[in-house]
Protein backbone atom coordinates (compact mmCIF):
# COMPACT_ATOMS: atom_id res chain seq x y z
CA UNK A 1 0.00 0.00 0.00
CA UNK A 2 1.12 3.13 -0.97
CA UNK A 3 0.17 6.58 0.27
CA UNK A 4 -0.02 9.92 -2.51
CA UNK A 5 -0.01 13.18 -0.95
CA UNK A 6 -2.60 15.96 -2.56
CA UNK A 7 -3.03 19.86 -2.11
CA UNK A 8 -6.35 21.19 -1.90
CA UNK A 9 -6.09 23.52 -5.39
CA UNK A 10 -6.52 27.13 -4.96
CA UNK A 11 -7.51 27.93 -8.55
CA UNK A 12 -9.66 26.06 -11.15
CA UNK A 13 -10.22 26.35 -14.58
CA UNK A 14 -7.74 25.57 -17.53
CA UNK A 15 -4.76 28.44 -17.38
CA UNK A 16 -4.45 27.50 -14.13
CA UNK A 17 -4.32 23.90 -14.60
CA UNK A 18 -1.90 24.72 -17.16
CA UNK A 19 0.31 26.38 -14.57
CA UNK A 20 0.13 22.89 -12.35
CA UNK A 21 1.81 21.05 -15.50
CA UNK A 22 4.45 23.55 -15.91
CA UNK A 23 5.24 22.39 -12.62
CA UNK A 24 5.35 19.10 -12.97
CA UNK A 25 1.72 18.91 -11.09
CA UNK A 26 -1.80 17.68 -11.94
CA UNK A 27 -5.10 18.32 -11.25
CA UNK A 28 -7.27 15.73 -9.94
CA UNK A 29 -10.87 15.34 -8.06
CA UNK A 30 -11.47 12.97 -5.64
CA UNK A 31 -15.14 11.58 -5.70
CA UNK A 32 -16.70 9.71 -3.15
CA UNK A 33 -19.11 8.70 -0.46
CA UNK A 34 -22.08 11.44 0.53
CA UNK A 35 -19.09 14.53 0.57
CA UNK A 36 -18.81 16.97 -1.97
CA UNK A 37 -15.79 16.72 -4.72
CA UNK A 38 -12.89 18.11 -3.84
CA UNK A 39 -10.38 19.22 -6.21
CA UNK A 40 -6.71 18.54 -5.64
CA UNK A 41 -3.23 18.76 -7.52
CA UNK A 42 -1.14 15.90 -7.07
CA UNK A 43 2.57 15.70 -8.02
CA UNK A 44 3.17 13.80 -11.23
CA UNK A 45 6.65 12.61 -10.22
CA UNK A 46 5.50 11.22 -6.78
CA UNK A 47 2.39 9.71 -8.91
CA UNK A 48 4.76 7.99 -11.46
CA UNK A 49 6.66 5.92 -9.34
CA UNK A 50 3.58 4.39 -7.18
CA UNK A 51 1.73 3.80 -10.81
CA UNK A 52 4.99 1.57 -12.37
């Protein structure tokens, strides 16, 4: 088991999602259960390696 650590994103929408890739970051949502989604970035590097 592995664990991923996420950010609560600040800013939505696609320049700024553009601004997470330049650094080296994506945006994700997390679904689930009866709780609202909740965006997140999530660091592609850190991502990679559990996903291999």
């Amino acid at each position: 088991m592995f664990t991923i650590n996420a950010e609560v994103r600040k800013e939505q929408g696609k320049g700024a999602s553009r601004r997470l890739r330049a650094a080296n970051k994506f945006p994700a949502i997390i679904y689930g259960g009866k709780e609202a989604p909740l965006a997140v970035e999530l660091d592609h590097r850190q991502s990679h390696e559990h996903a291999s």
